[in-house]
N, C-alpha and C. Protein backbone atom coordinates (compact mmCIF):
# COMPACT_ATOMS: atom_id res chain seq x y z
N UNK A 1 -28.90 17.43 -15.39
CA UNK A 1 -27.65 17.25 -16.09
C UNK A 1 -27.44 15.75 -16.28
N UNK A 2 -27.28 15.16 -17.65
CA UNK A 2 -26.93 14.05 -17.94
C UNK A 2 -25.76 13.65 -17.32
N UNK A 3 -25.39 12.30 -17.77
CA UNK A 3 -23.85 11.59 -18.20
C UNK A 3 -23.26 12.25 -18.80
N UNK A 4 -23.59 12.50 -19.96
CA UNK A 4 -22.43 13.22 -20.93
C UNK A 4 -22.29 14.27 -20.29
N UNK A 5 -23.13 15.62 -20.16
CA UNK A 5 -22.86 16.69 -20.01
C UNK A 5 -21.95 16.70 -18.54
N UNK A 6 -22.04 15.80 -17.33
CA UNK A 6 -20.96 15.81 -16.33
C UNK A 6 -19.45 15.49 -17.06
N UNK A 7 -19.38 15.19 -18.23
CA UNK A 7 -18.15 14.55 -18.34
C UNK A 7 -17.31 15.88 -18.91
N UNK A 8 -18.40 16.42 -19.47
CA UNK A 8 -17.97 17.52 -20.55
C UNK A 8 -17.16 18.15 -19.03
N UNK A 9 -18.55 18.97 -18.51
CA UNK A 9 -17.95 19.41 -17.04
C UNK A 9 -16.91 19.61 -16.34
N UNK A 10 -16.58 18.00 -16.11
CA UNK A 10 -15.51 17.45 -15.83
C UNK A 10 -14.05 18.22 -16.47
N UNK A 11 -14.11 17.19 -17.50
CA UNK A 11 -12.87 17.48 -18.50
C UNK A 11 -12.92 18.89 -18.65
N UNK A 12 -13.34 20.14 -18.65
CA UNK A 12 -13.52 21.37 -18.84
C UNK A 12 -13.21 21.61 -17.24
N UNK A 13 -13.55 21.74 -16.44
CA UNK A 13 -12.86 22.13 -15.49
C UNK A 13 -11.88 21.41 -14.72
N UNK A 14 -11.67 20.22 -14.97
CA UNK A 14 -10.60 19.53 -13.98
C UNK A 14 -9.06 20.33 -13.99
N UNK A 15 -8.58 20.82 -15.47
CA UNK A 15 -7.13 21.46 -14.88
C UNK A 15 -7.41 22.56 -14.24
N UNK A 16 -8.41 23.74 -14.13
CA UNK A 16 -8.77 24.75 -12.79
C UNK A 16 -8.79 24.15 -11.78
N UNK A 17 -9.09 23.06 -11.32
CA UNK A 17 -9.19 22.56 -9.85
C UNK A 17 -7.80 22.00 -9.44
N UNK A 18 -7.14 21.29 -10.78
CA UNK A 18 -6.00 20.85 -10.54
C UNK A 18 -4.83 21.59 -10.55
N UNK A 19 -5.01 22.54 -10.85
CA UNK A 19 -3.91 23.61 -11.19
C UNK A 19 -3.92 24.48 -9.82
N UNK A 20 -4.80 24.99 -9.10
CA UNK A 20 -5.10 25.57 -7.92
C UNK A 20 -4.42 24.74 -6.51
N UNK A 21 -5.40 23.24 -6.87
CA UNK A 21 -4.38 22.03 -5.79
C UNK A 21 -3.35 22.06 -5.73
N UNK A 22 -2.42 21.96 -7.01
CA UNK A 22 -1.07 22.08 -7.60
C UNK A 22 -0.43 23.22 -6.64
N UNK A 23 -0.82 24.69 -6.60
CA UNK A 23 -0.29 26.06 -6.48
C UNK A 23 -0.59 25.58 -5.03
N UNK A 24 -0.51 25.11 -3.76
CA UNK A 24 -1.02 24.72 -2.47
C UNK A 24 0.23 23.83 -2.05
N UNK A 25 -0.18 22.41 -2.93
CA UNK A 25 0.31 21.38 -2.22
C UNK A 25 1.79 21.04 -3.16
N UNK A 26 2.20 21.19 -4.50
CA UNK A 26 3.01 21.44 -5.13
C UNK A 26 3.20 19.86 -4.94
N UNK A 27 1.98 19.02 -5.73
CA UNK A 27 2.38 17.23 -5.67
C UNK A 27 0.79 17.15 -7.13
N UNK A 28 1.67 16.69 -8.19
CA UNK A 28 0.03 16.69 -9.08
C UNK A 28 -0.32 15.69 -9.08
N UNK A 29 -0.07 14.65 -8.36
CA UNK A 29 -0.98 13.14 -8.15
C UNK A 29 -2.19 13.63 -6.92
N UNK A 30 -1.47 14.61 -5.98
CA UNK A 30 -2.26 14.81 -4.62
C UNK A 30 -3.29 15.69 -5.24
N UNK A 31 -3.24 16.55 -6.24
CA UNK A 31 -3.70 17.68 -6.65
C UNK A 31 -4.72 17.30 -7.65
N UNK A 32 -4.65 15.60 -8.20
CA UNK A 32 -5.58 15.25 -9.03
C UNK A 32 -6.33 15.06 -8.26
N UNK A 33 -6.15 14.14 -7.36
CA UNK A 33 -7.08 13.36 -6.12
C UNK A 33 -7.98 14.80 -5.89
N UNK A 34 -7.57 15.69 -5.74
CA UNK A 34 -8.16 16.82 -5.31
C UNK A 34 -9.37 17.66 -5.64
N UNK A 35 -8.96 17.57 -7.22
CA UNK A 35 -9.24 18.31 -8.31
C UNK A 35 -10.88 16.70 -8.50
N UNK A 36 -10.47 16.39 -8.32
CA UNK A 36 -11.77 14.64 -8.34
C UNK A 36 -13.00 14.78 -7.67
N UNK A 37 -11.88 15.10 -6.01
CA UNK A 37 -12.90 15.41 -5.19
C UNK A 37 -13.64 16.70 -5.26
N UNK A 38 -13.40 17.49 -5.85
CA UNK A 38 -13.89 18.67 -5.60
C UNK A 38 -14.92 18.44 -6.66
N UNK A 39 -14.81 17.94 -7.84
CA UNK A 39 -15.82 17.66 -9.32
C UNK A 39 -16.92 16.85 -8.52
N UNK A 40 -16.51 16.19 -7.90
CA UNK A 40 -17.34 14.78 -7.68
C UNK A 40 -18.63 15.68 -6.41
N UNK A 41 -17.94 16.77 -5.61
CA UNK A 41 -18.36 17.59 -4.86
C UNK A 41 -19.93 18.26 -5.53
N UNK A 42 -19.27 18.79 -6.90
CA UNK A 42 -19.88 19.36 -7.58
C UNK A 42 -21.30 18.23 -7.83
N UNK A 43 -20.77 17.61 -8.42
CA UNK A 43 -21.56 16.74 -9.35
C UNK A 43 -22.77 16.58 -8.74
N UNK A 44 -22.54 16.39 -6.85
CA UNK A 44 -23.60 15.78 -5.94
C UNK A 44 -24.32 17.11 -5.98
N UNK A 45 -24.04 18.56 -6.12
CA UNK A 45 -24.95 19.26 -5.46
C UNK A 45 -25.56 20.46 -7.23
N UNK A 46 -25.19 19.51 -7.99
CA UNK A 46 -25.61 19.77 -9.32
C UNK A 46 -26.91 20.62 -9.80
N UNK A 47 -27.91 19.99 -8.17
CA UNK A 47 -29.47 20.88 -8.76
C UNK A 47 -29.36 22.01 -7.95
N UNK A 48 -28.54 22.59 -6.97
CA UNK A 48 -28.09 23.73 -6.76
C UNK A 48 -27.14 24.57 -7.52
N UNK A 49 -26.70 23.99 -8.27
CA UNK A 49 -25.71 25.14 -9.04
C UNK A 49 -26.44 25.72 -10.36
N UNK A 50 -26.14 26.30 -10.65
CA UNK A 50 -26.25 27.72 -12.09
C UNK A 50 -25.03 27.43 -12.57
N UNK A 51 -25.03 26.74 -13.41
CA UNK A 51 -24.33 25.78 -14.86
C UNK A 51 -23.87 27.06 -15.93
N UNK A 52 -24.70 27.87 -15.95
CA UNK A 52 -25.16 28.83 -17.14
C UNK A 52 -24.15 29.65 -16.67
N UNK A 53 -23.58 30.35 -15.30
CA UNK A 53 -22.78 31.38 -14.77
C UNK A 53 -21.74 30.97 -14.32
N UNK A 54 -21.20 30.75 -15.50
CA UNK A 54 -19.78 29.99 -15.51
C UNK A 54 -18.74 31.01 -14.31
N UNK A 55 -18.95 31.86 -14.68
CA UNK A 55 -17.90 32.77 -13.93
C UNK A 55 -18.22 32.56 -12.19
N UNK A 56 -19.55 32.28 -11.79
CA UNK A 56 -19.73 31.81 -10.57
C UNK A 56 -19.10 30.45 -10.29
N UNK A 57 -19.62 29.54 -11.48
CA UNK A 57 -19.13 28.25 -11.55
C UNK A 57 -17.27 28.15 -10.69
N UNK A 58 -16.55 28.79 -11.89
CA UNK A 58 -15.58 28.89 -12.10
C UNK A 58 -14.94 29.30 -10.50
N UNK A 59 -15.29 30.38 -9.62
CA UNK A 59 -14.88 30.95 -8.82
C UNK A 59 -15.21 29.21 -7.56
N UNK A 60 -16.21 29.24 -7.87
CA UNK A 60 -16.53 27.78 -6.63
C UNK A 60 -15.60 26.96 -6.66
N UNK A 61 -15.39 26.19 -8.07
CA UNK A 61 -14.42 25.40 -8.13
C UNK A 61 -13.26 25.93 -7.33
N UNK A 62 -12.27 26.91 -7.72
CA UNK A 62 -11.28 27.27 -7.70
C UNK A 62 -11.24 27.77 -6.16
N UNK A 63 -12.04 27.91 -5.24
CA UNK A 63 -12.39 27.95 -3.88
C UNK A 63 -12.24 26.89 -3.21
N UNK A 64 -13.02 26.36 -3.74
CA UNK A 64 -13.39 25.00 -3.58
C UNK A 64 -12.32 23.63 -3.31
N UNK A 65 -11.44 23.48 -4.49
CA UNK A 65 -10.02 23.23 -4.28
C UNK A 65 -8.75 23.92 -3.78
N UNK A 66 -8.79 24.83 -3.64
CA UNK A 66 -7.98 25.89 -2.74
C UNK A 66 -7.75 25.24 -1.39
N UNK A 67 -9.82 25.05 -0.70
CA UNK A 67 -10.08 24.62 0.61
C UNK A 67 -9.63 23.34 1.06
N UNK A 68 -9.94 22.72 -0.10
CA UNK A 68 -9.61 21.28 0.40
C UNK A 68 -7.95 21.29 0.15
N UNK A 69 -7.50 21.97 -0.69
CA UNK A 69 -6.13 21.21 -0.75
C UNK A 69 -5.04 21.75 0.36
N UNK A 70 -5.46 22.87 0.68
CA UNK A 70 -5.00 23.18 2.59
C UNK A 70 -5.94 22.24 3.66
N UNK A 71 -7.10 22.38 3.37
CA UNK A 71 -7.28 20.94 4.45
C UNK A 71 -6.29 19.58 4.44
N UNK A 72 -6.01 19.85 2.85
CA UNK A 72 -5.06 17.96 3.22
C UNK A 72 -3.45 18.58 3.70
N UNK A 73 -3.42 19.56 3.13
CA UNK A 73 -1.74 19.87 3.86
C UNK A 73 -1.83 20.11 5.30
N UNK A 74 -3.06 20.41 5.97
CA UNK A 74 -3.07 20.97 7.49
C UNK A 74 -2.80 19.39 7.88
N UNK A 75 -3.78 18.77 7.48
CA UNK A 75 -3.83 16.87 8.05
C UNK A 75 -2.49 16.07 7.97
N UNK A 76 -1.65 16.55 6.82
CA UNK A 76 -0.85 15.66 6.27
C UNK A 76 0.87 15.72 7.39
N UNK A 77 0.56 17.27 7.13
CA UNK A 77 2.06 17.59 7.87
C UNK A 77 1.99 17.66 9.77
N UNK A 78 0.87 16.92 10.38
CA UNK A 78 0.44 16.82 11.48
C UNK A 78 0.08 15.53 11.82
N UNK A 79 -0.49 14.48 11.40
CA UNK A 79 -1.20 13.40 10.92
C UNK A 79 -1.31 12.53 10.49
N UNK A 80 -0.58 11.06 10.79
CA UNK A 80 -0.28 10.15 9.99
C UNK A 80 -0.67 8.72 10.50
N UNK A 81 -1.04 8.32 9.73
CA UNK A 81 -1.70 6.36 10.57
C UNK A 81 -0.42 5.90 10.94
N UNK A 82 -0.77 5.31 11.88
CA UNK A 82 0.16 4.51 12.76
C UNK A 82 0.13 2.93 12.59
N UNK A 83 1.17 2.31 12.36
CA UNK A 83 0.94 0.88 12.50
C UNK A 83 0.03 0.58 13.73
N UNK A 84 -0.80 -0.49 13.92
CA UNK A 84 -1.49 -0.56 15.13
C UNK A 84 -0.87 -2.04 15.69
N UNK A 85 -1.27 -1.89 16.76
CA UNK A 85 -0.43 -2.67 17.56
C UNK A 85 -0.67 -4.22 17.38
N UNK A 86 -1.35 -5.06 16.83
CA UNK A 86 -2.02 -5.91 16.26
C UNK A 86 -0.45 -6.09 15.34
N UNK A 87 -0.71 -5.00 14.87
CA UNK A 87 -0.01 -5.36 13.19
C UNK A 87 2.06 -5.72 14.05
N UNK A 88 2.36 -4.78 14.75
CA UNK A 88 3.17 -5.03 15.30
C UNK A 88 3.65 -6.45 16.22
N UNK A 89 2.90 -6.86 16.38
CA UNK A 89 2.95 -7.86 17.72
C UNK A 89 3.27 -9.24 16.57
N UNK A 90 1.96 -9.40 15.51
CA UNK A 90 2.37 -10.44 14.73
C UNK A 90 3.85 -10.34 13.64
N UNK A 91 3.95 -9.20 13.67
CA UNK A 91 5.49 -9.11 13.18
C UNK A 91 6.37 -9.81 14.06
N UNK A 92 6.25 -9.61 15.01
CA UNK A 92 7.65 -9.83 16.19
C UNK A 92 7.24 -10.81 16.50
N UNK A 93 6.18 -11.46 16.38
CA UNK A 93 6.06 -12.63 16.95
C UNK A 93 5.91 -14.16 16.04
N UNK A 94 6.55 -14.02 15.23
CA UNK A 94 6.83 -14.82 13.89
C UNK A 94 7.30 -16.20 13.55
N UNK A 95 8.07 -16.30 15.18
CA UNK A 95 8.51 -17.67 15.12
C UNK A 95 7.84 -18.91 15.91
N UNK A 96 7.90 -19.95 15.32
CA UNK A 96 6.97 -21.19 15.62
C UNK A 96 7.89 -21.68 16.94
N UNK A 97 7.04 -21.55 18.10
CA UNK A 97 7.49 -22.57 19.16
C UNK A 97 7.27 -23.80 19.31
N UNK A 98 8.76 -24.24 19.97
CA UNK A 98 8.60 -26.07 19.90
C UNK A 98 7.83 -26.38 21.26
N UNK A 99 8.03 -25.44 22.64
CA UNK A 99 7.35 -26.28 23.82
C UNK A 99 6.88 -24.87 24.53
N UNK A 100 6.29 -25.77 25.72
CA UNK A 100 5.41 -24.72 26.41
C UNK A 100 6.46 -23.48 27.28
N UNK A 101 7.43 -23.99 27.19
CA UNK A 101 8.69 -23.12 28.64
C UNK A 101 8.75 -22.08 26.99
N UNK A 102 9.11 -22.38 26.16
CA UNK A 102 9.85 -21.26 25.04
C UNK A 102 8.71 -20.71 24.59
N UNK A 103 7.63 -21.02 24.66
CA UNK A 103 6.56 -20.14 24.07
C UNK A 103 6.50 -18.99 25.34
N UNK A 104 6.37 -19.38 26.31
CA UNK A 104 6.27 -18.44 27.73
C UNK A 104 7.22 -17.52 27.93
N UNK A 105 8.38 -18.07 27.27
CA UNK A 105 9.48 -17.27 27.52
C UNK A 105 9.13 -16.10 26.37
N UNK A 106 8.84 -16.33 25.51
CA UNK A 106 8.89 -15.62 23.85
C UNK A 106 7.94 -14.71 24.26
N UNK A 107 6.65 -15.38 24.83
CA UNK A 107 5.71 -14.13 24.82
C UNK A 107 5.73 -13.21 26.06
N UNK A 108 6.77 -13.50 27.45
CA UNK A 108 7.08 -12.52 28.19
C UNK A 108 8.22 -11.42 27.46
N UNK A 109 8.82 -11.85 26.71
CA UNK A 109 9.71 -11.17 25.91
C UNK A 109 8.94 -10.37 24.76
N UNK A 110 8.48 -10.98 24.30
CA UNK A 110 6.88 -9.82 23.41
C UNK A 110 6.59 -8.78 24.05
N UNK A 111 5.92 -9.60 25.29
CA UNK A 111 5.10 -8.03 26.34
C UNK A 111 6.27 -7.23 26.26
N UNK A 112 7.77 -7.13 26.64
CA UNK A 112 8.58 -6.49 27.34
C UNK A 112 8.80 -5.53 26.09
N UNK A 113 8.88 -5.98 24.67
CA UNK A 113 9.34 -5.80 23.80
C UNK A 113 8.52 -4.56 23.06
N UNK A 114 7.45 -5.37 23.45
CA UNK A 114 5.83 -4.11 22.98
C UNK A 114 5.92 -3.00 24.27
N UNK A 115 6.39 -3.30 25.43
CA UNK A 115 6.13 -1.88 26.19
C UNK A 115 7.43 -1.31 26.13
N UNK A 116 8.76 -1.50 25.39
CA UNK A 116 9.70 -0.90 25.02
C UNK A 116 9.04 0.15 23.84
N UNK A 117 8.39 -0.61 22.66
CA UNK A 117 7.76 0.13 21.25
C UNK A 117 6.75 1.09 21.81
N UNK A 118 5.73 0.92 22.73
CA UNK A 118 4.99 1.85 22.86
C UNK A 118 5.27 2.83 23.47
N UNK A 119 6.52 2.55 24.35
CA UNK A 119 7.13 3.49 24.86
C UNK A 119 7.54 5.11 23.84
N UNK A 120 8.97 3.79 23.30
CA UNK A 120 8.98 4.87 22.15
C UNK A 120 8.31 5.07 21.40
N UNK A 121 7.07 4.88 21.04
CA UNK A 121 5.97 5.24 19.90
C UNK A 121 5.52 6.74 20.68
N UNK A 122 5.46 6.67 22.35
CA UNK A 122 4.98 8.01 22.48
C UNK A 122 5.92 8.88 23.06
N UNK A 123 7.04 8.23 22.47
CA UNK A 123 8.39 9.51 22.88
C UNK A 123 8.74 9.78 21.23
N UNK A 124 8.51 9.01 20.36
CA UNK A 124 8.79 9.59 19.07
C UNK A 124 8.00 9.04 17.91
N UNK A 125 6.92 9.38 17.89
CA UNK A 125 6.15 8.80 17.11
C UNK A 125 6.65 9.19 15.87
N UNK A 126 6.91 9.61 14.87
CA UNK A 126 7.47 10.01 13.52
C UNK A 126 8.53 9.14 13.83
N UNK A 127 9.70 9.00 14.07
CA UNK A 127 10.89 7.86 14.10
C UNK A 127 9.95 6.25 14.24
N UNK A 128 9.07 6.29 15.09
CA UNK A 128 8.49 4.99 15.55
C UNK A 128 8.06 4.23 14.20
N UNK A 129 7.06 5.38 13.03
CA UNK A 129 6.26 4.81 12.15
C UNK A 129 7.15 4.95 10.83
N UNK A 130 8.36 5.31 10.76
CA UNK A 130 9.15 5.41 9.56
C UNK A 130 9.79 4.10 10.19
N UNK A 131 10.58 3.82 11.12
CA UNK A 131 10.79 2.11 11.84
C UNK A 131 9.97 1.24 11.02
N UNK A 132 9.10 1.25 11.54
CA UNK A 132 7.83 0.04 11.27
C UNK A 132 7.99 -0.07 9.65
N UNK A 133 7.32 1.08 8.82
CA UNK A 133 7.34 0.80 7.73
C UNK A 133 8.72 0.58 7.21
N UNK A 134 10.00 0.55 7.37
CA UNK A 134 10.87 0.42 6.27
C UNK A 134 11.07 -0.70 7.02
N UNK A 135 11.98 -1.18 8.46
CA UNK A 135 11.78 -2.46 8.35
C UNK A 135 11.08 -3.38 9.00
N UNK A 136 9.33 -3.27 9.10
CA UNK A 136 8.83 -3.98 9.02
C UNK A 136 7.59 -5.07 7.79
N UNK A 137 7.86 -3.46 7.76
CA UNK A 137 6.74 -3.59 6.92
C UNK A 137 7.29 -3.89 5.27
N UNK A 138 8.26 -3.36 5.12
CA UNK A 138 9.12 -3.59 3.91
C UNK A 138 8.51 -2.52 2.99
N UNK A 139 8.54 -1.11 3.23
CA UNK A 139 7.81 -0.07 2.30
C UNK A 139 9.51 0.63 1.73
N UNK A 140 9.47 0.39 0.63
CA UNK A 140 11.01 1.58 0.54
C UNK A 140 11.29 2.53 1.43
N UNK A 141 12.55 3.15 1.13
CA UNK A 141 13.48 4.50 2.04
C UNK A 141 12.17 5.51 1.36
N UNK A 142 12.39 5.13 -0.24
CA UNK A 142 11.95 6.37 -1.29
C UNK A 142 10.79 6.92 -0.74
N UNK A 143 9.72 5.80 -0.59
CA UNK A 143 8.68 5.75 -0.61
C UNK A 143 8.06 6.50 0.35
N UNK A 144 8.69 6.20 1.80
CA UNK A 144 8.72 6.72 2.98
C UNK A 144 8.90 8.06 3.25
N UNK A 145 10.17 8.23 2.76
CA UNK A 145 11.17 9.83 2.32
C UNK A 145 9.74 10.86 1.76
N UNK A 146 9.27 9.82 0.97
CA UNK A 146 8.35 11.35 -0.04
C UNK A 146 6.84 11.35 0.58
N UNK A 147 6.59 10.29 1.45
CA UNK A 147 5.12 10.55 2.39
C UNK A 147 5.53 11.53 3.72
N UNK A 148 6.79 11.37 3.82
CA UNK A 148 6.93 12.67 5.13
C UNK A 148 7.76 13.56 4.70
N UNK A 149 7.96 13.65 3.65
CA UNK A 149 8.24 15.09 3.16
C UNK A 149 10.00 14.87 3.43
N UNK A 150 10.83 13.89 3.38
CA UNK A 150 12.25 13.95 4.16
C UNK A 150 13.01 13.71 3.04
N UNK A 151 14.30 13.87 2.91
CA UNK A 151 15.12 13.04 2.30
C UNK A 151 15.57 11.45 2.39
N UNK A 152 15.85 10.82 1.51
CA UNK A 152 16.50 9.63 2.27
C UNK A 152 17.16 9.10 2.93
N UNK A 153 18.12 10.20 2.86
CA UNK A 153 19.41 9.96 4.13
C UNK A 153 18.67 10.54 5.10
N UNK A 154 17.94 11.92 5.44
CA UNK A 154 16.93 12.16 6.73
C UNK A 154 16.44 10.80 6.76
N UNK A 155 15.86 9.72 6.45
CA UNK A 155 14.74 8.78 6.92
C UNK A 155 15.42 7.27 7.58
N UNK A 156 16.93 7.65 6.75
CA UNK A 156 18.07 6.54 7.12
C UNK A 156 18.80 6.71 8.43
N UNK A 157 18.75 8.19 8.51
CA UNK A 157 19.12 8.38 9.80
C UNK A 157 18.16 8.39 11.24
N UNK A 158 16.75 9.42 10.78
CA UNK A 158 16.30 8.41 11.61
C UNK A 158 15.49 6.90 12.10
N UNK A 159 16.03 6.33 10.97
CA UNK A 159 15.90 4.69 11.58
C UNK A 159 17.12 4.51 12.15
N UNK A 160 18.79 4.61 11.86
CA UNK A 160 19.45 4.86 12.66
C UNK A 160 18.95 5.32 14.41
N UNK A 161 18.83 6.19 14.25
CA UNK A 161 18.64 7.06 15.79
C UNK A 161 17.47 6.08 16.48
N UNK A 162 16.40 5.77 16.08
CA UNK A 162 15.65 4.70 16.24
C UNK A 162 16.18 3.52 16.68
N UNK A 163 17.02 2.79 15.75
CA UNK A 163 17.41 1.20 16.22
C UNK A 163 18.47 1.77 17.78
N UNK A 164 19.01 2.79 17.51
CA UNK A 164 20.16 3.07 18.59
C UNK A 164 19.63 3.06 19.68
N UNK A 165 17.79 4.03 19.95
CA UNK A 165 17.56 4.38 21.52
C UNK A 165 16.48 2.96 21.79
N UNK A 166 16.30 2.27 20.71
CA UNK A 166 15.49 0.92 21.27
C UNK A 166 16.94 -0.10 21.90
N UNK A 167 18.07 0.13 20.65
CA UNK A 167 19.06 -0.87 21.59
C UNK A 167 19.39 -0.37 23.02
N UNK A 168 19.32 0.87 23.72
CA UNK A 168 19.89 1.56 24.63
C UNK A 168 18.59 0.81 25.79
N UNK A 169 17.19 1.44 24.84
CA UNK A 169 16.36 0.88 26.42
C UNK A 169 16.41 -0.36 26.32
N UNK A 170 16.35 -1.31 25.30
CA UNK A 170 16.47 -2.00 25.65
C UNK A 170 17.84 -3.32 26.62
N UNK A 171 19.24 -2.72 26.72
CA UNK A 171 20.20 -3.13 27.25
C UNK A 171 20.26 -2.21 28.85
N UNK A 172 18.84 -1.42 29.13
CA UNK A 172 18.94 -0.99 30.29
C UNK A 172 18.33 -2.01 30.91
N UNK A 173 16.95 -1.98 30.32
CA UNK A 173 15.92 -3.06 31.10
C UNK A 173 17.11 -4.54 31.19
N UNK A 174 17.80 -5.05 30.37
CA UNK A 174 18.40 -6.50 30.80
C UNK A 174 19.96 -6.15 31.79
N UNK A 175 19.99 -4.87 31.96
CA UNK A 175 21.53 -4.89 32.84
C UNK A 175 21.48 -4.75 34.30
């Protein structure tokens, strides 16, 4: 199978793959990605397939993206990267010290500060990484809202509930 004839391919089956992703994950950007991978799937195992028996063809695809596009909803609604702690530390740790007593002081206050976050990172990890990204990281409410599936006022509140139980542990540890 040429260039051209993958493209034909392609364009001829991509809305079956995408339309199937679609009926799953009900997102058609996620469902293109999908519908890509599954072609691109194809494409690699090309000297195994029967081109000619479309109706076999046809059924693979449409299997094919079915599988994967519940594989990404099993991953997605379970599964999410975490800021890593690297990325955290140089956030909080942002300001230029003038002497050796305030740098010491700053970075015992770091440590204290990071085993407050990791704390809550493993008492609420979903509140922890919607934190990070809106205000650390500076990712929109929107943006956030529609990678975990929430509303915006859900994602406002819990950064609310968030800033509240970091101010709490943290005014335990200094009282």
């Amino acid at each position: 199978m040429n260039k051209i004839d993958y493209e034909d391919f392609y364009l001829k089956y991509r809305k079956v793959a995408k339309s199937y992703a679609y009926g799953i994950l009900n997102d058609w950007y996620m469902a293109d990605d999908i519908s890509q991978e599954v072609l691109y799937k194809m494409y690699t195992m090309r000297n195994e397939l029967n081109f000619e028996n479309e109706k076999m063809l046809y059924a693979l695809i449409r299997r094919a993206a079915v599988n994967k596009a519940m594989d990404y909803k099993k991953k997605s609604s379970t599964k999410h990267e975490f800021s890593c702690h690297d990325e955290t530390a140089s956030i909080l740790d942002r300001r230029i010290h003038v002497n050796a007593e305030d740098q010491i002081l700053r970075q015992e206050e770091n440590k204290f500060m990071h085993m407050i976050l990791e704390r809550f990172r493993a008492e609420q990890p979903l509140n922890y990484e919607i934190l990070i990204q809106v205000k650390f990281m500076d990712v929109s409410v929107e943006a956030v809202a529609k990678e975990f599936g929430l509303t915006k006022s859900g994602v406002n509140n819990r950064i609310y509930k968030a800033k509240r139980w970091l101010k709490e542990e943290y005014e335990k540890a200094y009282k």
